[in-house]
N, C-alpha and C. Protein backbone atom coordinates (compact mmCIF):
# COMPACT_ATOMS: atom_id res chain seq x y z
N UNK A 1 41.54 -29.11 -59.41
CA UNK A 1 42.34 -28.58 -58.31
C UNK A 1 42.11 -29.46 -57.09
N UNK A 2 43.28 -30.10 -56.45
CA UNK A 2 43.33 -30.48 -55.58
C UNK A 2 42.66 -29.70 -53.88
N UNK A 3 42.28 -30.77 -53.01
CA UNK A 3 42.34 -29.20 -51.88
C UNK A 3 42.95 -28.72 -50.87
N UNK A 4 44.23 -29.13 -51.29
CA UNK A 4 45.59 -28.67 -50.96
C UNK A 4 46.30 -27.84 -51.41
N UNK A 5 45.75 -27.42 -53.00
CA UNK A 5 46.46 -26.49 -53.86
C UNK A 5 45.50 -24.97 -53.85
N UNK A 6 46.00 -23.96 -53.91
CA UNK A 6 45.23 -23.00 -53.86
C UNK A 6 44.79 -22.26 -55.34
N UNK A 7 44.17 -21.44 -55.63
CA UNK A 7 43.97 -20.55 -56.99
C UNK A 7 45.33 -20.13 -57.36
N UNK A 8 45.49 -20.54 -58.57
CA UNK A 8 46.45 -19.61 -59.22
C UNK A 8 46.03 -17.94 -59.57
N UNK A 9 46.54 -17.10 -59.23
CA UNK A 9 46.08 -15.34 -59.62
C UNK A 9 47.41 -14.64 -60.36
N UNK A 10 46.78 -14.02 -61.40
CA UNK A 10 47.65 -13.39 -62.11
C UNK A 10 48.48 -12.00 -61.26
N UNK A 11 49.35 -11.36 -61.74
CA UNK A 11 49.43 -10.29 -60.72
C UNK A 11 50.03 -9.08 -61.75
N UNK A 12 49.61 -8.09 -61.58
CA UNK A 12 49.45 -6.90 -62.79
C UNK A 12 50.32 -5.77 -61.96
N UNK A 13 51.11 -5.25 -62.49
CA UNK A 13 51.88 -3.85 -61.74
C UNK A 13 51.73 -2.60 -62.08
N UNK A 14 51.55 -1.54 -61.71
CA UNK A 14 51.55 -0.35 -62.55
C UNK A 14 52.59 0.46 -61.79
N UNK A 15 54.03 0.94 -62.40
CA UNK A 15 54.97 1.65 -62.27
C UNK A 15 55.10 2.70 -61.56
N UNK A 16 54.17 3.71 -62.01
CA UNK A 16 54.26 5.06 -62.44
C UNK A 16 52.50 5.18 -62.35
N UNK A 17 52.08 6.69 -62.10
CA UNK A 17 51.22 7.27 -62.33
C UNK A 17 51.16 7.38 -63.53
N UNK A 18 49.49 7.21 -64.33
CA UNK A 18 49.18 7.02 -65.67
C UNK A 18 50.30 5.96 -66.73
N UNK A 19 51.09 5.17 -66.40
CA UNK A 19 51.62 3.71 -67.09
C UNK A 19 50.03 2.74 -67.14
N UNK A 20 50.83 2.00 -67.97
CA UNK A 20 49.52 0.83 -68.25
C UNK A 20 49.65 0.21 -66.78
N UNK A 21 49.05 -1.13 -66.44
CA UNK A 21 49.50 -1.76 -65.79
C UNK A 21 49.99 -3.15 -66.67
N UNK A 22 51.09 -4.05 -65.97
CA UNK A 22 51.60 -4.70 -66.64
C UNK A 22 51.96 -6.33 -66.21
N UNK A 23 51.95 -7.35 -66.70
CA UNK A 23 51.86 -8.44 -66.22
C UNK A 23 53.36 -9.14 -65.37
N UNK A 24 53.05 -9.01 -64.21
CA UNK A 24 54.64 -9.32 -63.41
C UNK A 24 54.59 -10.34 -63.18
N UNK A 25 53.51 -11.36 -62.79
CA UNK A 25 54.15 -12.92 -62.86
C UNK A 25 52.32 -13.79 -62.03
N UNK A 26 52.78 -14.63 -61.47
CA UNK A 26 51.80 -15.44 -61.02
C UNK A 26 51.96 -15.89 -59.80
N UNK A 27 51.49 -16.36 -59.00
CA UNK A 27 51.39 -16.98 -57.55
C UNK A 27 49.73 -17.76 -56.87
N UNK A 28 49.81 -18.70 -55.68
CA UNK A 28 48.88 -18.84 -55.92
C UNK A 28 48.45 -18.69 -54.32
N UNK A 29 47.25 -18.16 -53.66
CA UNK A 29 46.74 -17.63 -52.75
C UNK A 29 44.78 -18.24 -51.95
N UNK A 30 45.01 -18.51 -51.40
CA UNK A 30 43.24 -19.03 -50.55
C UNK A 30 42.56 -17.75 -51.33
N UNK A 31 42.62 -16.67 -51.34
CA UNK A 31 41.65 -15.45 -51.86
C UNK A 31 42.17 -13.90 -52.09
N UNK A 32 41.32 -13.52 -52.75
CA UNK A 32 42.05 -12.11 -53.19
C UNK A 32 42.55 -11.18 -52.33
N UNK A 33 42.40 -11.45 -51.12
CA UNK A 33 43.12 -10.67 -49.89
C UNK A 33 44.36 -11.04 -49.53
N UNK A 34 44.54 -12.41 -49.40
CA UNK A 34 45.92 -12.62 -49.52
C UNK A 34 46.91 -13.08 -50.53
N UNK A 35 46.32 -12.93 -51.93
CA UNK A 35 47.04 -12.81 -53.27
C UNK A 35 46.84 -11.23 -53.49
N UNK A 36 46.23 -10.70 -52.93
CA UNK A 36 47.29 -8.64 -53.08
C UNK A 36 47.94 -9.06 -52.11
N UNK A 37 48.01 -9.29 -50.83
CA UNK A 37 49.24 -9.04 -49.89
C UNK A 37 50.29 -9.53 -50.57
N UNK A 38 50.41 -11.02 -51.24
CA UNK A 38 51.47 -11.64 -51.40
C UNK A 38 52.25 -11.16 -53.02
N UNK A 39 51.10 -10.70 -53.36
CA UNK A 39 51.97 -9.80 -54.73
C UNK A 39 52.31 -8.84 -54.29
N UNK A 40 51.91 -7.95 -53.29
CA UNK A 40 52.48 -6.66 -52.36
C UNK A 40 54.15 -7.48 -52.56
N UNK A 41 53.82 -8.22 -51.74
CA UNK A 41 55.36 -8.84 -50.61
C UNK A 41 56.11 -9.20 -51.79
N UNK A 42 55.55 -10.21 -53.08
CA UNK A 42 56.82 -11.00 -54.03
C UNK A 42 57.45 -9.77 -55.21
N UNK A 43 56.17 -9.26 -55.69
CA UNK A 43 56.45 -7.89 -56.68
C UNK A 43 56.67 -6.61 -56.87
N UNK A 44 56.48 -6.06 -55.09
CA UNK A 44 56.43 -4.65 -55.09
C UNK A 44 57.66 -4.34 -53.83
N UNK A 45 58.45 -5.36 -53.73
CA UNK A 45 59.10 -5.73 -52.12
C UNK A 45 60.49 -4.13 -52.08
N UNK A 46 60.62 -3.94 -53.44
CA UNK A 46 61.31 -2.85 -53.56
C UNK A 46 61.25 -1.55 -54.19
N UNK A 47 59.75 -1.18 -53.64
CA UNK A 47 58.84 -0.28 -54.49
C UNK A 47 58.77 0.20 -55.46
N UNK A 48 58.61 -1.07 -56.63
CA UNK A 48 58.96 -1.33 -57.92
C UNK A 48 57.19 -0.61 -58.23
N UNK A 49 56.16 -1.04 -57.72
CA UNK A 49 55.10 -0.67 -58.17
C UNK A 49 54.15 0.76 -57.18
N UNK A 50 53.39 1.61 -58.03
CA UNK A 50 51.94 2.25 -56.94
C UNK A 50 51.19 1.29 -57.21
N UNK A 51 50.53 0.71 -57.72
CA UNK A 51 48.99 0.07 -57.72
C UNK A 51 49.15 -1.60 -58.47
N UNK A 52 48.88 -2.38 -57.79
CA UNK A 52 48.58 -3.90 -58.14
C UNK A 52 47.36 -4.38 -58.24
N UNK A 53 47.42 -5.17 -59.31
CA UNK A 53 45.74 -6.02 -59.68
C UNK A 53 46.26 -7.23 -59.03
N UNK A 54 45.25 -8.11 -59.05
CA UNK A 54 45.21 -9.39 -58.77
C UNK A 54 43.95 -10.20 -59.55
N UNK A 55 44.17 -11.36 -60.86
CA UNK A 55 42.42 -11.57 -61.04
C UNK A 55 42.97 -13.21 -61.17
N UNK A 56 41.57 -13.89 -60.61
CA UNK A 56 42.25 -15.42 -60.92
C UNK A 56 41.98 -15.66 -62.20
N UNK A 57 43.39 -16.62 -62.06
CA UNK A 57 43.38 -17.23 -63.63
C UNK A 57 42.60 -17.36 -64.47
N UNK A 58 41.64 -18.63 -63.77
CA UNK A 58 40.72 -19.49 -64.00
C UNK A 58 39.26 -18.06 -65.00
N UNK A 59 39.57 -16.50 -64.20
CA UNK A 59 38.87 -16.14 -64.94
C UNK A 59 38.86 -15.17 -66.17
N UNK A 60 40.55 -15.45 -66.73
CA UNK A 60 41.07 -14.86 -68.19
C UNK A 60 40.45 -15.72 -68.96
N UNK A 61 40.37 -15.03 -70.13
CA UNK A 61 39.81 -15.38 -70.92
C UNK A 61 40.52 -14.85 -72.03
N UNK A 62 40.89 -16.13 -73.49
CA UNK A 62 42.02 -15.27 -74.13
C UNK A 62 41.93 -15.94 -75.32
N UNK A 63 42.11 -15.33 -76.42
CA UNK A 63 42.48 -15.93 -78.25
C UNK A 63 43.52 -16.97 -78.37
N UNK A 64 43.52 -17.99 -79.15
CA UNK A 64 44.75 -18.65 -78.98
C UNK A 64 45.29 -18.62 -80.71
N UNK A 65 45.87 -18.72 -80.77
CA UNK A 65 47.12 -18.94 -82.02
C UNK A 65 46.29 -19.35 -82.95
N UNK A 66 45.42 -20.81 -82.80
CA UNK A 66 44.73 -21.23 -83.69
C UNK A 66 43.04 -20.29 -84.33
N UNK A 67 43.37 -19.35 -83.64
CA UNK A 67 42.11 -18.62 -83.70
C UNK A 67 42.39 -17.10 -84.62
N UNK A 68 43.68 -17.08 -84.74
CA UNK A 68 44.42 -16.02 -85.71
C UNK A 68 43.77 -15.69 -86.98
N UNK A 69 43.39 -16.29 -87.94
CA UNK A 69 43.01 -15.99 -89.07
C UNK A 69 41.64 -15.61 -88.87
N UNK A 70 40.23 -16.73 -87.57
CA UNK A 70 38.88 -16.22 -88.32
C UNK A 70 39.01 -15.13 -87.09
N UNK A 71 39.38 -15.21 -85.91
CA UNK A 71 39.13 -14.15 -84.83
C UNK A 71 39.63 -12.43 -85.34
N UNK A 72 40.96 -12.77 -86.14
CA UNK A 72 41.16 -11.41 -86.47
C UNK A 72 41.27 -10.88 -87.51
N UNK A 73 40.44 -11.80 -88.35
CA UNK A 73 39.54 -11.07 -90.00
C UNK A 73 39.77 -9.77 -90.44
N UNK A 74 38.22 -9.61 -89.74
CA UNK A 74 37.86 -8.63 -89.74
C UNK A 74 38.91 -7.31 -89.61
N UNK A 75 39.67 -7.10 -88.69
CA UNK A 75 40.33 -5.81 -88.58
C UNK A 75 41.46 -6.07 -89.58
N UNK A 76 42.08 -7.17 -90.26
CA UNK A 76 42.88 -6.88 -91.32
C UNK A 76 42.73 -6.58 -92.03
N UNK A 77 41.63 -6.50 -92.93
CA UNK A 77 40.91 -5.91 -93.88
C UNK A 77 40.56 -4.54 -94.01
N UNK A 78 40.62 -4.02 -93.29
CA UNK A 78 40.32 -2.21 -93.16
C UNK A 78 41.51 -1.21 -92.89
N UNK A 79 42.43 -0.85 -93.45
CA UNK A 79 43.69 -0.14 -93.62
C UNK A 79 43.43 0.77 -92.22
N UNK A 80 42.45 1.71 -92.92
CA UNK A 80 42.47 2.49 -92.25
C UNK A 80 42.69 2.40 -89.82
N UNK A 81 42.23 1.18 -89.85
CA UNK A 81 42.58 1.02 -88.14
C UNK A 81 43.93 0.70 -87.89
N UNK A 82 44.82 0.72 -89.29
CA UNK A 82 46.30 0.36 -88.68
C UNK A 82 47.02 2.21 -89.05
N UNK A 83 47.98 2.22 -88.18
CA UNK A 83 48.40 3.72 -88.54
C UNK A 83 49.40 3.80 -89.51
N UNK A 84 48.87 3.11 -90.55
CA UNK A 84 50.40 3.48 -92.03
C UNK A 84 50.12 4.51 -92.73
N UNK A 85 49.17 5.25 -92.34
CA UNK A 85 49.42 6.28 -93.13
C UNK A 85 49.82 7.75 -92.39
N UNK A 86 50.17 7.68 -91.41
CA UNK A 86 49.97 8.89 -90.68
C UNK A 86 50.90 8.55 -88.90
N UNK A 87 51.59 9.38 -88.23
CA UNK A 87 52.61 9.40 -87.08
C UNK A 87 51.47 9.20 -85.76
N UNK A 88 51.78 8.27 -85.10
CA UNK A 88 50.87 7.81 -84.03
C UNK A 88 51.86 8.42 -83.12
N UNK A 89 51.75 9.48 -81.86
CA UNK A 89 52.85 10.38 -80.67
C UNK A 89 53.22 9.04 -79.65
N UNK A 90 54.17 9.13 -79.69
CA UNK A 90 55.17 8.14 -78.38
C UNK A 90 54.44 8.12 -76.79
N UNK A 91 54.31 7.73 -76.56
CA UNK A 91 54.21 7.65 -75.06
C UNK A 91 55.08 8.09 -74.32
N UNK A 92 55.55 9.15 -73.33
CA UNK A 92 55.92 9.74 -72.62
C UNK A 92 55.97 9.67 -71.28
N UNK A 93 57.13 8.61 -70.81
CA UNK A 93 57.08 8.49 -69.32
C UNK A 93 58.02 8.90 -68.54
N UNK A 94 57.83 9.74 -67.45
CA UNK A 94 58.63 10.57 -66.77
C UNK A 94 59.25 9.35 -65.99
């Protein structure tokens, strides 16, 4: 990173009371005070969201494609953690 360029921060939305929160886009900010304001201002400008995250990039951490077969072994192998045998209830959002 240049030091002209600032942190890239992810920016997370949550809709609705009890919704997940959900990934709305990226921007990049000097610090986490003014990457919430500015996801306030770019993502919530038409009170699309109640509650915003903000986490920098730099500190996701994530599986990649090539990691498919040994990372997720284990849970293919055991029926029982997938729901084929039985009705998993919808999620319900007012």
């Amino acid at each position: 990173m240049s030091n002209t360029e600032w942190p890239l921060w992810e920016v997370f939305t949550q809709k609705r009371q009890g919704a997940p929160h959900e990934h709305a886009g990226s921007l990049h900010a000097p610090d986490k005070e003014m990457a919430l304001q500015n996801a306030r201002d770019v993502y919530s400008r038409r009170n699309e969201a109640i509650s915003i995250w903000v986490v920098p990039s730099a500190s996701i951490v994530a599986s990649t494609p090539e990691d498919v077969g040994s990372f997720f072994d284990p849970a293919n192998d055991k029926l029982y953690r997938h729901p084929n045998f039985y009705k998993t209830p919808g999620v319900v959002l007012d």
